[in-house]
PDB file of N, CA and C in Angstrom:
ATOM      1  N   UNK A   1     -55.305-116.471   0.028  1.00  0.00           N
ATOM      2  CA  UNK A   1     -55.126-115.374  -0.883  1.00  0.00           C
ATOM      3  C   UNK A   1     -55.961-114.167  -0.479  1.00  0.00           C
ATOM      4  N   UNK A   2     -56.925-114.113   0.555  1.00  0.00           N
ATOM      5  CA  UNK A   2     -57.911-113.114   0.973  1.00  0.00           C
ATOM      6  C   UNK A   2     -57.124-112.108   1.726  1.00  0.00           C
ATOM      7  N   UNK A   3     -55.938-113.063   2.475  1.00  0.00           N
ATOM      8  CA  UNK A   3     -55.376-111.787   3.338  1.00  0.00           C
ATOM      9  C   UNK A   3     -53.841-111.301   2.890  1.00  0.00           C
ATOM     10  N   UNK A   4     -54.164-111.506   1.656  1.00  0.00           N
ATOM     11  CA  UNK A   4     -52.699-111.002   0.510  1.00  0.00           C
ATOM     12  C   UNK A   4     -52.049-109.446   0.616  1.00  0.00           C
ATOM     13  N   UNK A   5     -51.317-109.046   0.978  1.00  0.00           N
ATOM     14  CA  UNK A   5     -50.972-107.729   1.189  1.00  0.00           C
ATOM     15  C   UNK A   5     -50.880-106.878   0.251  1.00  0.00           C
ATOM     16  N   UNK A   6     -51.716-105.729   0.002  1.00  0.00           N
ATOM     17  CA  UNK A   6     -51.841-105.266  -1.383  1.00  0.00           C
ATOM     18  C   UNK A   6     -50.081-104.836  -1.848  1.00  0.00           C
ATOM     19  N   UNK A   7     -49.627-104.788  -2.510  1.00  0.00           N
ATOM     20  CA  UNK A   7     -48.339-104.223  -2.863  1.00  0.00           C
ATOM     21  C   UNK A   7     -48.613-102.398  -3.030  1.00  0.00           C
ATOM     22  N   UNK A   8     -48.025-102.004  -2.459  1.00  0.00           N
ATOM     23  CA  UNK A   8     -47.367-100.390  -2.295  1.00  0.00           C
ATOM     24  C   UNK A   8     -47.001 -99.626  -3.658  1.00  0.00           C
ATOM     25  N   UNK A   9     -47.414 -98.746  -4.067  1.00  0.00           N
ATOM     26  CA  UNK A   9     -47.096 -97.846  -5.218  1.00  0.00           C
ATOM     27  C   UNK A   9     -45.371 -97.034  -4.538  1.00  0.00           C
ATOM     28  N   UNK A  10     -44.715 -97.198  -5.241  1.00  0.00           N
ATOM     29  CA  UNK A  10     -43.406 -96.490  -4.347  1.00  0.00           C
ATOM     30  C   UNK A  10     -43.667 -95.004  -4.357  1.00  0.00           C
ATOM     31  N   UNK A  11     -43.181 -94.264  -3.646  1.00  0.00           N
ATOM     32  CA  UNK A  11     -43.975 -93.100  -3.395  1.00  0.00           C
ATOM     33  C   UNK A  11     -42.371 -92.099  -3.988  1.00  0.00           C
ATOM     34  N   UNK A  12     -42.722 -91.299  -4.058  1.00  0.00           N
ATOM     35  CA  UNK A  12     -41.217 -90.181  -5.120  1.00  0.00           C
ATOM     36  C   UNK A  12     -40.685 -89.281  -3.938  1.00  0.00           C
ATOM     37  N   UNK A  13     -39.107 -89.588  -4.356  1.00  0.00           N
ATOM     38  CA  UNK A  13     -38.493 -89.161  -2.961  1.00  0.00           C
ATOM     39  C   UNK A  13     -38.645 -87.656  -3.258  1.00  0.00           C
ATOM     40  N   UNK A  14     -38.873 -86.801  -1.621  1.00  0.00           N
ATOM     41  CA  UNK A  14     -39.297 -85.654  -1.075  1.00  0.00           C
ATOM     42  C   UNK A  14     -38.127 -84.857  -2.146  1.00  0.00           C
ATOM     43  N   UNK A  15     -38.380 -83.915  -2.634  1.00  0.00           N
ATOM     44  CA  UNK A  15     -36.959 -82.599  -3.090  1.00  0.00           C
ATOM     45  C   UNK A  15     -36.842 -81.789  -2.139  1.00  0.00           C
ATOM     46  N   UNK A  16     -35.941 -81.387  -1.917  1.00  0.00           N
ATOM     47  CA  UNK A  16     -35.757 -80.185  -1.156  1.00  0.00           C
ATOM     48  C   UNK A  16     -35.545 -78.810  -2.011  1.00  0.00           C
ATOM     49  N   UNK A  17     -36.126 -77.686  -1.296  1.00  0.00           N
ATOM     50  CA  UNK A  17     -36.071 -76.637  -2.014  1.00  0.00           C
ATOM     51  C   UNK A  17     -36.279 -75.197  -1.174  1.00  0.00           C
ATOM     52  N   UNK A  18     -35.525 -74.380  -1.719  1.00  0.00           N
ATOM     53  CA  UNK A  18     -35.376 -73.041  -1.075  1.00  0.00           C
ATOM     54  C   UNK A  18     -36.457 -72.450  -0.645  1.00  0.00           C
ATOM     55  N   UNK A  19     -35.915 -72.616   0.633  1.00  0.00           N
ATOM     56  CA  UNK A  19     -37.402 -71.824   1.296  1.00  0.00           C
ATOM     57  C   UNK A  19     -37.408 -70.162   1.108  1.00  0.00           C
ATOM     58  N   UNK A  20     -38.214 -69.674   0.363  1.00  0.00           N
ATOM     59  CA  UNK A  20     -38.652 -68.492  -0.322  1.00  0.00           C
ATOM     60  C   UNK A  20     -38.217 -67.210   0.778  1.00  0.00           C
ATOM     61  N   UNK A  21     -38.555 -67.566   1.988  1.00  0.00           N
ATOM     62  CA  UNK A  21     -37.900 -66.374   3.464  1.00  0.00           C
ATOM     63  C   UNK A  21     -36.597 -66.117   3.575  1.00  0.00           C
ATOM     64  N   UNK A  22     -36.378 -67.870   3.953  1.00  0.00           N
ATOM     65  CA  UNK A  22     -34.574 -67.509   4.653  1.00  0.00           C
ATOM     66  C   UNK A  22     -34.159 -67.503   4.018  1.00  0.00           C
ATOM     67  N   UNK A  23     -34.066 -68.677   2.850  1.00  0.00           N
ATOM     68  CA  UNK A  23     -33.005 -69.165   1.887  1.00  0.00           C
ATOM     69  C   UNK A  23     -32.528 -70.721   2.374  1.00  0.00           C
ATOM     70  N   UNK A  24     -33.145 -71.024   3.255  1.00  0.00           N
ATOM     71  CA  UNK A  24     -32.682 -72.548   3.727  1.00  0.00           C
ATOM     72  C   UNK A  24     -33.570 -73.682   2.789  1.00  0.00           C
ATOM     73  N   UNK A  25     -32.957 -74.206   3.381  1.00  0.00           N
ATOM     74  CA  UNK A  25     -33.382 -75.570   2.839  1.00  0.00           C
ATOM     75  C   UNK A  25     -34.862 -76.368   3.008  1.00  0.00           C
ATOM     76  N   UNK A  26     -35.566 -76.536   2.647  1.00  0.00           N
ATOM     77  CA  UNK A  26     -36.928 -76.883   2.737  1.00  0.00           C
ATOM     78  C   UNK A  26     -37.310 -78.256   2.050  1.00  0.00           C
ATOM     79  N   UNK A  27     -37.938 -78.965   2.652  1.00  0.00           N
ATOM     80  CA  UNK A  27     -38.290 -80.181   2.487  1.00  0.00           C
ATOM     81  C   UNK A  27     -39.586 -80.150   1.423  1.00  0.00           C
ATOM     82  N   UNK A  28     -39.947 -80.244   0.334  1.00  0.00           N
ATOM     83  CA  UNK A  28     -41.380 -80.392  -0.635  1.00  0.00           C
ATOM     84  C   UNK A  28     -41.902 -81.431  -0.262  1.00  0.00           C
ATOM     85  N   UNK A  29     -42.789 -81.910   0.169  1.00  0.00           N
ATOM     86  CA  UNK A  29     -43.098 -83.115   0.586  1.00  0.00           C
ATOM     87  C   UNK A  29     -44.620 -82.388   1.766  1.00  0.00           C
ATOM     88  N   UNK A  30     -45.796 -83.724   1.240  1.00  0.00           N
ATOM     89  CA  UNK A  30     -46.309 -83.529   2.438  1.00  0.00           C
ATOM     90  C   UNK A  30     -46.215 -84.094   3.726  1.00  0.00           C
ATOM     91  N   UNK A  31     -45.184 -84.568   4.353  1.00  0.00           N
ATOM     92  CA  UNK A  31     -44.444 -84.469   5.648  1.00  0.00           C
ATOM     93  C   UNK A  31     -44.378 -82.791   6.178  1.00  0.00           C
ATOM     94  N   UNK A  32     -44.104 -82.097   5.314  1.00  0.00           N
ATOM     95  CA  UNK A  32     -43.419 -80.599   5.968  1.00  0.00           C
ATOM     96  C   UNK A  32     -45.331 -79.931   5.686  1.00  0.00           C
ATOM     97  N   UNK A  33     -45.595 -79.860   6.631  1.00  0.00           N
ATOM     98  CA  UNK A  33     -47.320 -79.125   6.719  1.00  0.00           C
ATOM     99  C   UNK A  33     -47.005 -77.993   6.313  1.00  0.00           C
ATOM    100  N   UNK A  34     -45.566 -76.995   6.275  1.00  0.00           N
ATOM    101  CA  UNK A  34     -45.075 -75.616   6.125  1.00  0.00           C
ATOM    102  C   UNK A  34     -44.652 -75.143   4.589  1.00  0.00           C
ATOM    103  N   UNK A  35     -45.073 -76.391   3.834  1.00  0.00           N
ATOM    104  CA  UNK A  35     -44.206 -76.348   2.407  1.00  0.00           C
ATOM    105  C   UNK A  35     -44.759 -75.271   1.726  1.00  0.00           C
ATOM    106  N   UNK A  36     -44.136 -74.385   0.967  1.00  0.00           N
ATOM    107  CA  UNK A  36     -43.005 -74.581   0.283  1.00  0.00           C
ATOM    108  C   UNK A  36     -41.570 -73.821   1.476  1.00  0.00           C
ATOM    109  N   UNK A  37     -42.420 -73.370   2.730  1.00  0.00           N
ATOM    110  CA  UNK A  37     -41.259 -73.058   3.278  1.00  0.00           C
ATOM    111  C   UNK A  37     -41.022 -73.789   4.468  1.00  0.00           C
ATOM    112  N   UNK A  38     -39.922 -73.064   5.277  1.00  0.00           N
ATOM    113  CA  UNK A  38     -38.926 -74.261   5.958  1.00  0.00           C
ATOM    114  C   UNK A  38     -39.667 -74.643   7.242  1.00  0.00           C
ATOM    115  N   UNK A  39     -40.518 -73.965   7.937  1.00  0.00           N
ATOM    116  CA  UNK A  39     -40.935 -73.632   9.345  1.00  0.00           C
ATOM    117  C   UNK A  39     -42.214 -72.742   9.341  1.00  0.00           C
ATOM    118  N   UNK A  40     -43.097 -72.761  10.659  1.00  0.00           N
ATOM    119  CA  UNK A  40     -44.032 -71.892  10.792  1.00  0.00           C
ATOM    120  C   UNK A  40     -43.448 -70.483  10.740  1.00  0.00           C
ATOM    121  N   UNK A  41     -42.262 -70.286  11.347  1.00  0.00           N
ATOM    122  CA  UNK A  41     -41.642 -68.754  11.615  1.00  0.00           C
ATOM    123  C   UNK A  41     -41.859 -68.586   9.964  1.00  0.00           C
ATOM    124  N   UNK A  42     -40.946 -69.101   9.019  1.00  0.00           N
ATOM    125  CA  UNK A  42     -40.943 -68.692   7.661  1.00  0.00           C
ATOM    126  C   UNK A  42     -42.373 -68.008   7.310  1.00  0.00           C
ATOM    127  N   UNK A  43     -43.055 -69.190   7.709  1.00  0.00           N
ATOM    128  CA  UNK A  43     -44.685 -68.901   7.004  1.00  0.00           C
ATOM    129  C   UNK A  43     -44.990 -67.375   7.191  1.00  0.00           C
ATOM    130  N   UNK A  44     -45.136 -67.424   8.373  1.00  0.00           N
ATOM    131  CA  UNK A  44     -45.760 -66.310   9.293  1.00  0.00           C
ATOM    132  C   UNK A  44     -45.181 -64.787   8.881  1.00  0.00           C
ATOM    133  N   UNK A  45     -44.347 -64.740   8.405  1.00  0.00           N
ATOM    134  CA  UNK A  45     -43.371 -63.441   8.528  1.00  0.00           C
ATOM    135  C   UNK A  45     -43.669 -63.951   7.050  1.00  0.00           C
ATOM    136  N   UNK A  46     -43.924 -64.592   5.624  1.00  0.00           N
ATOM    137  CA  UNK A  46     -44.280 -64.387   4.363  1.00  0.00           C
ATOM    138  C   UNK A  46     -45.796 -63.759   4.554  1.00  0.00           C
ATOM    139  N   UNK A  47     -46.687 -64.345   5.486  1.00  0.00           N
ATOM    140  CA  UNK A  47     -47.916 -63.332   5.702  1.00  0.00           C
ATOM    141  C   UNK A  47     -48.297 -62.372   5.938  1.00  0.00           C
ATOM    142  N   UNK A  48     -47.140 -62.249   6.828  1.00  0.00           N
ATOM    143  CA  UNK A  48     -47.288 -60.634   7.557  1.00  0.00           C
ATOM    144  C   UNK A  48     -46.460 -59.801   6.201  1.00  0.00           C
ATOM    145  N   UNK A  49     -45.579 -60.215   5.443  1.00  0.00           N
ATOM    146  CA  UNK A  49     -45.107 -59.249   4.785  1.00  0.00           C
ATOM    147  C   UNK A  49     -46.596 -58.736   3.362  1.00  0.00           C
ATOM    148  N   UNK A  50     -47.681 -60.134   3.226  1.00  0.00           N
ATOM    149  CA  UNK A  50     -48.468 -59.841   2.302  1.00  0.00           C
ATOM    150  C   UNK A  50     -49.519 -59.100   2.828  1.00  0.00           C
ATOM    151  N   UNK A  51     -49.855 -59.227   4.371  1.00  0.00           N
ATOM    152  CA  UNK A  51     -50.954 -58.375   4.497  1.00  0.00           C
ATOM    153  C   UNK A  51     -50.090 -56.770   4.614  1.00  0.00           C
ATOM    154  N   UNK A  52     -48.939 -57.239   4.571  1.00  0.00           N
ATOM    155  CA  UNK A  52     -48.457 -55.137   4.543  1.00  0.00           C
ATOM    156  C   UNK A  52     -48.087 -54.814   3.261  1.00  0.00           C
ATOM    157  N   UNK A  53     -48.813 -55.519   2.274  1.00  0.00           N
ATOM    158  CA  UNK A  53     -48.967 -55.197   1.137  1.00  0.00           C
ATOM    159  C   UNK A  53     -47.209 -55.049   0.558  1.00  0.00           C
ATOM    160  N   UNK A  54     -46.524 -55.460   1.287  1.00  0.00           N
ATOM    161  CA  UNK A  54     -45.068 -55.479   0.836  1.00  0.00           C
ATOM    162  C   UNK A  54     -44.717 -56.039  -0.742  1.00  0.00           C
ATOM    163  N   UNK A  55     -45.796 -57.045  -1.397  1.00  0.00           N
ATOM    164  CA  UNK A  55     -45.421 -57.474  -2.421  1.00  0.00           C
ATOM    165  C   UNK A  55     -46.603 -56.863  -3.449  1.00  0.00           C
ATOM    166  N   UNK A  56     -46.552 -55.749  -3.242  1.00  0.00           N
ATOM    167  CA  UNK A  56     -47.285 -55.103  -4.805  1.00  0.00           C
ATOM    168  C   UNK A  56     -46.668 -54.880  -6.055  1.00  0.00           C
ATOM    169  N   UNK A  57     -47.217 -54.614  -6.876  1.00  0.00           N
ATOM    170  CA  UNK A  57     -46.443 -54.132  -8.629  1.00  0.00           C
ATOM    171  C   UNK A  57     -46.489 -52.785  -8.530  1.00  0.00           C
ATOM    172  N   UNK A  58     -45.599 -52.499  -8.763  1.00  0.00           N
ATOM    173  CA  UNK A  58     -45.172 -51.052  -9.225  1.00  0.00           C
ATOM    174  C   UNK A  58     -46.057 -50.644 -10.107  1.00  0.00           C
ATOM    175  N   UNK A  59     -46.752 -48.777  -9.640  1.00  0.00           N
ATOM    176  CA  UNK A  59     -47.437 -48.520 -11.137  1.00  0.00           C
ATOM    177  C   UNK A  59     -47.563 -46.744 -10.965  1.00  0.00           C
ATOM    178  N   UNK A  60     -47.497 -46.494 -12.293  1.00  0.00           N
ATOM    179  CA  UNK A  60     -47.424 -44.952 -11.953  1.00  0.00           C
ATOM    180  C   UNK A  60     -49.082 -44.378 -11.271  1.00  0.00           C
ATOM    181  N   UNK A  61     -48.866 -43.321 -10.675  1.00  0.00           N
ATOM    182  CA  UNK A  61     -49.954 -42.735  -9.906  1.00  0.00           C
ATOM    183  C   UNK A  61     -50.294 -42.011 -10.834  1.00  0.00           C
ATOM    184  N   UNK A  62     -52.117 -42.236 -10.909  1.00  0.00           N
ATOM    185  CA  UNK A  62     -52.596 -40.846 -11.424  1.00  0.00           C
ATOM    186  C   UNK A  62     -52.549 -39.493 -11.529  1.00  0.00           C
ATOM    187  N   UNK A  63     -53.152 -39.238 -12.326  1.00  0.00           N
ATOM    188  CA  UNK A  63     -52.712 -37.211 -11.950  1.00  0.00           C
ATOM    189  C   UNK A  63     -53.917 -36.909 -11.014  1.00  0.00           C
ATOM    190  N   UNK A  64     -53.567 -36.485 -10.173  1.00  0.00           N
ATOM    191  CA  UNK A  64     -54.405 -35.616  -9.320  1.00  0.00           C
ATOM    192  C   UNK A  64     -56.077 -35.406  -9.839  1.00  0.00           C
ATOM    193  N   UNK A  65     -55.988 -35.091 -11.285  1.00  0.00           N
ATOM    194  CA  UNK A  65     -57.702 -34.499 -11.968  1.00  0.00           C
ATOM    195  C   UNK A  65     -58.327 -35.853 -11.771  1.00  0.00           C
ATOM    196  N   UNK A  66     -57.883 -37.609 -12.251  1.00  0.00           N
ATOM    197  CA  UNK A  66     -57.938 -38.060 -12.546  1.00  0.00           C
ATOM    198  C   UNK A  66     -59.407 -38.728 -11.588  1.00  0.00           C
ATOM    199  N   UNK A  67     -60.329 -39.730 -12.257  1.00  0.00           N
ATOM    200  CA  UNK A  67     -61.396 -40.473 -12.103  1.00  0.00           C
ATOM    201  C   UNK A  67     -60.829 -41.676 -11.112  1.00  0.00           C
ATOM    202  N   UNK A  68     -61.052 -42.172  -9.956  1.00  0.00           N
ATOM    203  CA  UNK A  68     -60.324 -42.963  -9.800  1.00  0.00           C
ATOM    204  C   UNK A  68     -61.428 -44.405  -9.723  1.00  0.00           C
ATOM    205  N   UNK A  69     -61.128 -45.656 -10.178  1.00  0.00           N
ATOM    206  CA  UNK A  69     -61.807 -46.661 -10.190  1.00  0.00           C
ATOM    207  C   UNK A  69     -62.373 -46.792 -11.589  1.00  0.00           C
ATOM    208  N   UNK A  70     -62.636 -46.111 -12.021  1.00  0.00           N
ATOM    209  CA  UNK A  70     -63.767 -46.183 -13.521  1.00  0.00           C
ATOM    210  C   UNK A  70     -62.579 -46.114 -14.270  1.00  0.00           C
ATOM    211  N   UNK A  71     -62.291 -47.145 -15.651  1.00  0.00           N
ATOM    212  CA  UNK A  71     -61.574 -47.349 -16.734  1.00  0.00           C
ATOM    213  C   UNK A  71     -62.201 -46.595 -17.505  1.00  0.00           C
ATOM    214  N   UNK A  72     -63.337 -46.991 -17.510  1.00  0.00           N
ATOM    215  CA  UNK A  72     -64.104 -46.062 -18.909  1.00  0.00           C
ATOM    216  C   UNK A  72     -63.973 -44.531 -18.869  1.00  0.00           C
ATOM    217  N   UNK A  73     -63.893 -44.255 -17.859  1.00  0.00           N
ATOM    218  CA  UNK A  73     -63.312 -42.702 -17.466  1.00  0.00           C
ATOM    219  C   UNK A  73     -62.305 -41.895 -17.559  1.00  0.00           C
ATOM    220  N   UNK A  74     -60.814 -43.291 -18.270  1.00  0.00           N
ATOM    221  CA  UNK A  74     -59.802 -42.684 -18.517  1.00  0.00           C
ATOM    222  C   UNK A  74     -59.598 -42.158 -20.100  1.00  0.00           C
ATOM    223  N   UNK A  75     -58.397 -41.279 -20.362  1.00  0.00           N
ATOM    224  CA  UNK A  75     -58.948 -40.858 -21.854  1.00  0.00           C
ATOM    225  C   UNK A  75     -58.059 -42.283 -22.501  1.00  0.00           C
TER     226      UNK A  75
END
């Protein structure tokens, strides 16, 4: 009984899901080191689009007079 094989927790099958770049198909699972997207290319080109600040919020620009950085400064 010492060398009893522990029994296995069943593990939950992988989903697949839209990879956020292309639109393909993407494996969720940690098998895919790239998750939530499909490939390193995906990755890489979602990074490069965040360091070019491509995914900011919209917001109106100050007026010109305006304090910039200090809240307490606005009326």
């Amino acid at each position: 009984m010492a060398n009893a094989p522990i029994p296995s927790t069943p593990q939950p099958a992988a989903r697949q899901v839209i990879c956020p770049c292309c639109g393909g198909p993407s494996l969720y699972s940690p098998a895919n080191r790239f998750r939530p997207f499909c490939s390193e290319r995906c990755r890489q080109i979602d990074l490069g689009a965040w360091a070019n600040e491509d995914f900011r919020m919209p917001a109106e620009a100050p007026p010109p007079e305006a304090e910039y950085g200090d809240p307490r400064r606005e009326p």
